[in-house]
C-alpha atoms as a PDB file:
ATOM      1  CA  UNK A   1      97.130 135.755  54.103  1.00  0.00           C
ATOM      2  CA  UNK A   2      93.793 137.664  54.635  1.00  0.00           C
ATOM      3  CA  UNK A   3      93.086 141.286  54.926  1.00  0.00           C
ATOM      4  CA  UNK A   4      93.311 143.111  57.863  1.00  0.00           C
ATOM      5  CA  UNK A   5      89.906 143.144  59.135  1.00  0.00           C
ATOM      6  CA  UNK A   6      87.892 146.504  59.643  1.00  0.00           C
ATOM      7  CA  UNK A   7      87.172 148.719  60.815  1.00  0.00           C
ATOM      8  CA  UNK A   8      89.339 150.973  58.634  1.00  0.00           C
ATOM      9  CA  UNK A   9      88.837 154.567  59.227  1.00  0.00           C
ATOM     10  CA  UNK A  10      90.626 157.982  57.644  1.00  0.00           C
ATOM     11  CA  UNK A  11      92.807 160.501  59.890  1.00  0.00           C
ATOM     12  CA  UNK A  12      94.594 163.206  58.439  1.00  0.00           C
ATOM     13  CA  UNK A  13      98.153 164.163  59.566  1.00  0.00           C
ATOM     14  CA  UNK A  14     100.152 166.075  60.806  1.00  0.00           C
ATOM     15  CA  UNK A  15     101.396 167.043  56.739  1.00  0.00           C
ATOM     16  CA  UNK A  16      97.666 167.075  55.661  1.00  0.00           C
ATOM     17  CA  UNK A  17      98.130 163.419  54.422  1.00  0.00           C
ATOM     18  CA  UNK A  18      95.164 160.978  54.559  1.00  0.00           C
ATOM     19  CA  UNK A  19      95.773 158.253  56.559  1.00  0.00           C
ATOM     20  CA  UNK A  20      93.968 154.619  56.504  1.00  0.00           C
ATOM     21  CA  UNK A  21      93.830 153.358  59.718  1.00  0.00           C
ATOM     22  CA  UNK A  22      93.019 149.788  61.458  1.00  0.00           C
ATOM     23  CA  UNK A  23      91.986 150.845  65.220  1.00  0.00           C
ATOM     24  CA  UNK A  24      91.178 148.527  68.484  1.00  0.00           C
ATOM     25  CA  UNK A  25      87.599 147.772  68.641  1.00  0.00           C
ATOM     26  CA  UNK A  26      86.709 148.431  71.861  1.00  0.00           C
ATOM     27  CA  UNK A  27      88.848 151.097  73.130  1.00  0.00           C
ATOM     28  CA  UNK A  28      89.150 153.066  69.801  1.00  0.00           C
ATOM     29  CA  UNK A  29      93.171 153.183  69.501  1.00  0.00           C
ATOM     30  CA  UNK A  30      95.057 152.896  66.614  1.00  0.00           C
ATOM     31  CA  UNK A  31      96.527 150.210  66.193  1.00  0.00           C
ATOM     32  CA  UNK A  32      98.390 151.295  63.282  1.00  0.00           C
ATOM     33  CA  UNK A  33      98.512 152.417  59.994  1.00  0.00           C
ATOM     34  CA  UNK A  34      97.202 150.520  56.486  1.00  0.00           C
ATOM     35  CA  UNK A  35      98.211 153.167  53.525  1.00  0.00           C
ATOM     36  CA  UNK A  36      99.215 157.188  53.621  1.00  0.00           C
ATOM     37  CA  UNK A  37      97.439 159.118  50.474  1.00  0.00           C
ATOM     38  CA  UNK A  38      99.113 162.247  50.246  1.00  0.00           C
ATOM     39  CA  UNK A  39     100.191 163.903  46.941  1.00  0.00           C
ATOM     40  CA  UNK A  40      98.454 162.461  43.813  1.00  0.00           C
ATOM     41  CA  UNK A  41     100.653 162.743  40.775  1.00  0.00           C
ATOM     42  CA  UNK A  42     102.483 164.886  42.888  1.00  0.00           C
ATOM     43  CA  UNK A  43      99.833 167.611  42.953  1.00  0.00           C
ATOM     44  CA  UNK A  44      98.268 168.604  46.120  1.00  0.00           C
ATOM     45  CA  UNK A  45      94.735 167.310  45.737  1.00  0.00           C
ATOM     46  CA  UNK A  46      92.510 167.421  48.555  1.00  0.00           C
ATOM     47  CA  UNK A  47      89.531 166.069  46.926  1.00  0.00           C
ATOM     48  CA  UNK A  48      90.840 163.407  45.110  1.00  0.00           C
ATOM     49  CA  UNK A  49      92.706 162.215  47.969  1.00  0.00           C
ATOM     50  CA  UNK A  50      89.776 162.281  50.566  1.00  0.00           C
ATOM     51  CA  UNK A  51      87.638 160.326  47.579  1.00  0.00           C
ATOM     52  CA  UNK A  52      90.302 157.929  47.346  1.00  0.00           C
ATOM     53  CA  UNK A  53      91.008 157.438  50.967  1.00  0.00           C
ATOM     54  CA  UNK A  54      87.003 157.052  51.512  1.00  0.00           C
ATOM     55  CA  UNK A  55      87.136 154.120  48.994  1.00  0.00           C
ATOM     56  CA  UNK A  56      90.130 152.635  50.563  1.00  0.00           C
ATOM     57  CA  UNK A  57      88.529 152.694  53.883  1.00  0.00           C
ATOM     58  CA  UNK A  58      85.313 151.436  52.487  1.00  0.00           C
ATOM     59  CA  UNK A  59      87.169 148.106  51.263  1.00  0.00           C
ATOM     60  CA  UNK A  60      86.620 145.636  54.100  1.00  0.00           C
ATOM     61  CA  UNK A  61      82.832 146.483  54.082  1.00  0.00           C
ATOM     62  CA  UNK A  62      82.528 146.425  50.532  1.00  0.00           C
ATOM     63  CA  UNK A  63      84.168 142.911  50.225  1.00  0.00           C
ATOM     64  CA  UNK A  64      81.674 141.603  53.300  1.00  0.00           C
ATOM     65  CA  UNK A  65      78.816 143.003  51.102  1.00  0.00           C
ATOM     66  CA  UNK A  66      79.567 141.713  47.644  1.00  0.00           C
ATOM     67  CA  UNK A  67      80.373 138.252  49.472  1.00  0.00           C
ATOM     68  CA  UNK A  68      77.514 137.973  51.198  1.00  0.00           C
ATOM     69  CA  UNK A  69      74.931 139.073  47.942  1.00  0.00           C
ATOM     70  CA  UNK A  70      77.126 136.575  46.108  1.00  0.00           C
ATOM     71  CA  UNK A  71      76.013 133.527  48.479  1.00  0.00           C
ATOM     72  CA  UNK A  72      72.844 135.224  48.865  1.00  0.00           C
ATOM     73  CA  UNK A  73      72.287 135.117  45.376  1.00  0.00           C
ATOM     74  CA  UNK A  74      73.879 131.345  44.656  1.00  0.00           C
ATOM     75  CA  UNK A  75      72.410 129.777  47.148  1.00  0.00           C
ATOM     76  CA  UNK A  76      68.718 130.683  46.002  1.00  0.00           C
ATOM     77  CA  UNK A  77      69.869 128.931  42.889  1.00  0.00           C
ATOM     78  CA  UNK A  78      68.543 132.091  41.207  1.00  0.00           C
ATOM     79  CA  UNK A  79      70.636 131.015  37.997  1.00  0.00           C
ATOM     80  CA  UNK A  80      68.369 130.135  35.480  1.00  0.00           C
ATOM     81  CA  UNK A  81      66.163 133.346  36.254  1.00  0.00           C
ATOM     82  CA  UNK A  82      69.087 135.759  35.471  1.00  0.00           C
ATOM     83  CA  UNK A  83      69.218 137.219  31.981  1.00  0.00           C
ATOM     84  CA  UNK A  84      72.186 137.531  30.377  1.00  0.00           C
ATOM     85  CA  UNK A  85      73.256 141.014  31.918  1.00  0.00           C
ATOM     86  CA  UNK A  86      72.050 139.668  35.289  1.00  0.00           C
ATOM     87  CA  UNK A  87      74.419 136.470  34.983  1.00  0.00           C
ATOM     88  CA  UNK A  88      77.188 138.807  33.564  1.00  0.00           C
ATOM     89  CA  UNK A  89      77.542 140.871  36.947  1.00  0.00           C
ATOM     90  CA  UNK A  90      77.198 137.859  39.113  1.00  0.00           C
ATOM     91  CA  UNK A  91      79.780 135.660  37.420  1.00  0.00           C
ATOM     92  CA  UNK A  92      82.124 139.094  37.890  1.00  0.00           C
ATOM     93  CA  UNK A  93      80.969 139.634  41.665  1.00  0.00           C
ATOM     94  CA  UNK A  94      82.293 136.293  42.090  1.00  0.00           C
ATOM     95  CA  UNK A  95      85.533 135.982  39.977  1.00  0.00           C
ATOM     96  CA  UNK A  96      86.212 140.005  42.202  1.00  0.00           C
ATOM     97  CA  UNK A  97      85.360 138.148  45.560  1.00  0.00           C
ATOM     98  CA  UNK A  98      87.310 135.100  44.697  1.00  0.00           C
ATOM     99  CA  UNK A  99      89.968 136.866  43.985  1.00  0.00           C
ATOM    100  CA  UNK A 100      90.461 139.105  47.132  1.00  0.00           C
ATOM    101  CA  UNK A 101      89.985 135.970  49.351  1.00  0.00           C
ATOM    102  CA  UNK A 102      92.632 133.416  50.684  1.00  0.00           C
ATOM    103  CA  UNK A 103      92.710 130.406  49.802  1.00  0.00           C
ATOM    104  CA  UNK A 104      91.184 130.874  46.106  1.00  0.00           C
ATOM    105  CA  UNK A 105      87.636 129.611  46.007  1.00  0.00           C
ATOM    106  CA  UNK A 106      85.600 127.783  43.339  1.00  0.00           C
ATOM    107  CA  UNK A 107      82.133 129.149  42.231  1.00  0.00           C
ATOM    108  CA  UNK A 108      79.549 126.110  43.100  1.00  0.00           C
ATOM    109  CA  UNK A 109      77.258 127.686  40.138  1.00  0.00           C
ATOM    110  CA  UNK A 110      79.515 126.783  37.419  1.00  0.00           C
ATOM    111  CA  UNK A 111      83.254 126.592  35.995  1.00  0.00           C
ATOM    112  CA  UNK A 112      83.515 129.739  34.026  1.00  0.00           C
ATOM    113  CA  UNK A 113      84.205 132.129  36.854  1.00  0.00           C
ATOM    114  CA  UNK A 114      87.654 131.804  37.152  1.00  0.00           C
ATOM    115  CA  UNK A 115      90.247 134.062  35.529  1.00  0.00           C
END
């Protein structure tokens, strides 16, 4: 089953929990609610939980971004002018994309990918 698509944005309660939230496109309304962050290791922690809700939120973009440098960067057959480092990150941009996404998909670059 896929994600729930974005946009995800944060609201804060009516407890001063942060609150990830999928809303209507067009008319802005919530259509309901993704995750509550409230009380990290049971400490009050305003900062931490805004960071963490920010990164929550940020998830559907930041999946859309790493897929798209990762057949960006694959389909300009780029391989051979990675170094080692270079070839490192892609191979693990990949093996994270592949596996957030449903179905599973293969890497067309090469077989090592895969967990």
């Amino acid at each position: 089953m896929p994600h729930t698509p974005g946009p995800w944005k944060i609201k804060e309660n009516n407890l001063g929990c942060k609150e990830i939230i999928h809303l209507h496109h067009k008319e802005e309304e919530v259509l309901f609610t993704i995750i509550e962050i409230g009380y990290t290791n049971g400490v009050f922690n305003e900062a931490e939980d805004l960071a963490n809700a920010r990164l929550i939120a940020a998830a559907p973009d930041l999946l859309a971004i790493a897929r798209a440098l990762c057949d960006m960067l694959s389909q300009r057959d780029l391989y051979p002018m990675l170094n080692f480092e270079e070839t490192r990150l892609l191979h693990a941009a990949n093996s994270l994309v592949m596996s957030l996404t449903e179905p599973p998909q293969e890497c067309d670059n090469c077989g090592d990918c895969r967990d």
